[in-house]
Protein backbone atom coordinates (compact mmCIF):
# COMPACT_ATOMS: atom_id res chain seq x y z
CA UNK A 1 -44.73 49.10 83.76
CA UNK A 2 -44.55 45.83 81.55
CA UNK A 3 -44.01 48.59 78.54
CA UNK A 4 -40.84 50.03 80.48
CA UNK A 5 -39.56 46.38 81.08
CA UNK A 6 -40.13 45.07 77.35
CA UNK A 7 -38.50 48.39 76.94
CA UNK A 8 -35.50 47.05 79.17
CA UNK A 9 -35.80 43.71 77.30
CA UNK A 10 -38.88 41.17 78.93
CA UNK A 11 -37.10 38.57 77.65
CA UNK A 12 -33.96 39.21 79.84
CA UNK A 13 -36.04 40.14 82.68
CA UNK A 14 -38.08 36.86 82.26
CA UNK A 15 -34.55 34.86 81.99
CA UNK A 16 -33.00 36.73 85.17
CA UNK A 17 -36.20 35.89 87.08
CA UNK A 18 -35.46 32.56 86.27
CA UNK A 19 -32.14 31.96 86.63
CA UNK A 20 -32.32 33.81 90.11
CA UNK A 21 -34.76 30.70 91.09
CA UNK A 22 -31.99 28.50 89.82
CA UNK A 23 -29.30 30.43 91.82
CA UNK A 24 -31.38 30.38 94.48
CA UNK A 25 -31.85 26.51 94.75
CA UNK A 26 -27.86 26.00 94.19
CA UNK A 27 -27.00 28.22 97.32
CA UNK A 28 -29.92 26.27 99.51
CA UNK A 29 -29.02 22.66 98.31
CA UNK A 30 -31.12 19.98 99.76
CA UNK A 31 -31.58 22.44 103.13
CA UNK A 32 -33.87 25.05 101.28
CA UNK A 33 -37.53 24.64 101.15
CA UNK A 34 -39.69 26.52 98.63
CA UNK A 35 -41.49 28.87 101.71
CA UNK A 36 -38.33 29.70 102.52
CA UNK A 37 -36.95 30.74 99.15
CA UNK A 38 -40.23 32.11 97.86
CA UNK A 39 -39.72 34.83 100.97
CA UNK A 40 -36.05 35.30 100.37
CA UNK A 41 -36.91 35.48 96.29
CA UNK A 42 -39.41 38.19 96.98
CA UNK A 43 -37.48 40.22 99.07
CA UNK A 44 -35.15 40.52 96.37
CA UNK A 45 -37.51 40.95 93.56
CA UNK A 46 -38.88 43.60 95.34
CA UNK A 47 -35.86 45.42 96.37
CA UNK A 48 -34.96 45.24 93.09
CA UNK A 49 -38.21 46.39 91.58
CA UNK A 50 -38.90 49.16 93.86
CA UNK A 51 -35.60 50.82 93.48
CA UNK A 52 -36.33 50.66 89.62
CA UNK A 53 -39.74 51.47 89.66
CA UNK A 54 -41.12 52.73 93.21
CA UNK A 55 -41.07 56.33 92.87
CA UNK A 56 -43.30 55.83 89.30
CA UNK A 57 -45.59 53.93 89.57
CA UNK A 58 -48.20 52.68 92.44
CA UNK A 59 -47.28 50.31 95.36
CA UNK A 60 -50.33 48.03 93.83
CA UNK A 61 -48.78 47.95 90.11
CA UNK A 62 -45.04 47.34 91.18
CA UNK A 63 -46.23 44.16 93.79
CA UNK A 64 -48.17 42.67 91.05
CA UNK A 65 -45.10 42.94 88.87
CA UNK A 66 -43.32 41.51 92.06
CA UNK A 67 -45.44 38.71 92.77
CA UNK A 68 -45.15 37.90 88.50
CA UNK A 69 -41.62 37.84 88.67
CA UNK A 70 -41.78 35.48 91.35
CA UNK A 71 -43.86 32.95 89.93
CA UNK A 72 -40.69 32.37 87.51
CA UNK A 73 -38.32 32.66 89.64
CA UNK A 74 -40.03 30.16 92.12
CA UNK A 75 -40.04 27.80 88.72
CA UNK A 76 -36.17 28.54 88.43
CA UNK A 77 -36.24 27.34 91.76
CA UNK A 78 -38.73 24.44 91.85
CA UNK A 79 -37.22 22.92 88.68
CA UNK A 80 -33.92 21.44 89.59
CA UNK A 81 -35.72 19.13 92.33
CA UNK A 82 -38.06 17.95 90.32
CA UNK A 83 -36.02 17.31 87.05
CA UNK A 84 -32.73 17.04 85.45
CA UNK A 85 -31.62 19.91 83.78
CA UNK A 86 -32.69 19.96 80.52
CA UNK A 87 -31.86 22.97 77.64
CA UNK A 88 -34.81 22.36 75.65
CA UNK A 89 -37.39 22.67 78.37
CA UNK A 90 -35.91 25.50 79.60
CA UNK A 91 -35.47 27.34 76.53
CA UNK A 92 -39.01 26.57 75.33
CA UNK A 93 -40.37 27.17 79.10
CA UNK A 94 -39.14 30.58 79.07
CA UNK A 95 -40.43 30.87 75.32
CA UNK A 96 -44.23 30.20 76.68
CA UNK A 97 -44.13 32.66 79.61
CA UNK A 98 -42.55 35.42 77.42
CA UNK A 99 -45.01 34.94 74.60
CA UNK A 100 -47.79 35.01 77.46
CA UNK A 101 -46.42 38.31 79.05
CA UNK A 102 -46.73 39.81 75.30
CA UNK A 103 -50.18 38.57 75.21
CA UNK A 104 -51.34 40.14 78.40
CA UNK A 105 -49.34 43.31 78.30
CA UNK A 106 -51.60 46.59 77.89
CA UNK A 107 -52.38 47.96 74.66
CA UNK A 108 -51.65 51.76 75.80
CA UNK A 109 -49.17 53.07 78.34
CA UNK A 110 -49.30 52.68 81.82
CA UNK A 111 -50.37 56.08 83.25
CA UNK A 112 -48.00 57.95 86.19
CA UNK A 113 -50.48 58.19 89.05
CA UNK A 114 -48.91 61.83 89.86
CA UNK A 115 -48.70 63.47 86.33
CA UNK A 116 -51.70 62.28 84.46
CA UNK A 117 -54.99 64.42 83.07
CA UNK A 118 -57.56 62.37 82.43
CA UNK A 119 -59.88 63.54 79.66
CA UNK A 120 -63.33 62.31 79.72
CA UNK A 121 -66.50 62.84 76.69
């Protein structure tokens, strides 16, 4: 799945994560809390996620990518209230996670659970 999204750009995927966080904290104000917003960020995440990916790939794979793409958006979120806005960090923030992503993403393709044959020696 993180193939298909670097596919769809993982940079911009990384960035909208983010900036829904930030969008997030400038509808809530001062009235949101985080356990409120990470619930409300999920849901969305997920919606959005499933209606991409749900029918390809396994409920397991597409919450992991959910609960991924909430950790940044939760940082989009947390930011604001914990610092003045600030280009640079942001930039270079979203720099780190994407390089990380690339790191960790899987050397071969992510199998379909309902179309693969599995060869063994």
């Amino acid at each position: 799945m993180q193939q298909e999204i670097q596919g769809h750009g993982l940079k911009e995927s990384i960035v909208m994560a983010f900036n829904l966080g930030v969008w997030m904290k400038q509808q809530k104000g001062q009235t949101g809390n985080v356990s409120e917003a990470s619930k409300e960020l999920r849901d969305m995440i997920y919606w959005n996620m499933f209606q991409q990916y749900g029918d390809t790939y396994p409920t397991d794979l597409v919450n992991a990518n959910v609960e991924y793409f909430l950790e940044i958006a939760l940082l989009g979120y947390i930011l604001p209230g914990v610092c003045p806005p600030d280009k640079e960090l942001k930039t270079r923030l979203l720099a780190l996670i994407e390089a990380r992503a690339r790191e960790e993403a899987p050397q071969k393709p992510i199998e379909q659970h309902s179309t693969v044959t599995s060869f063994h020696n």
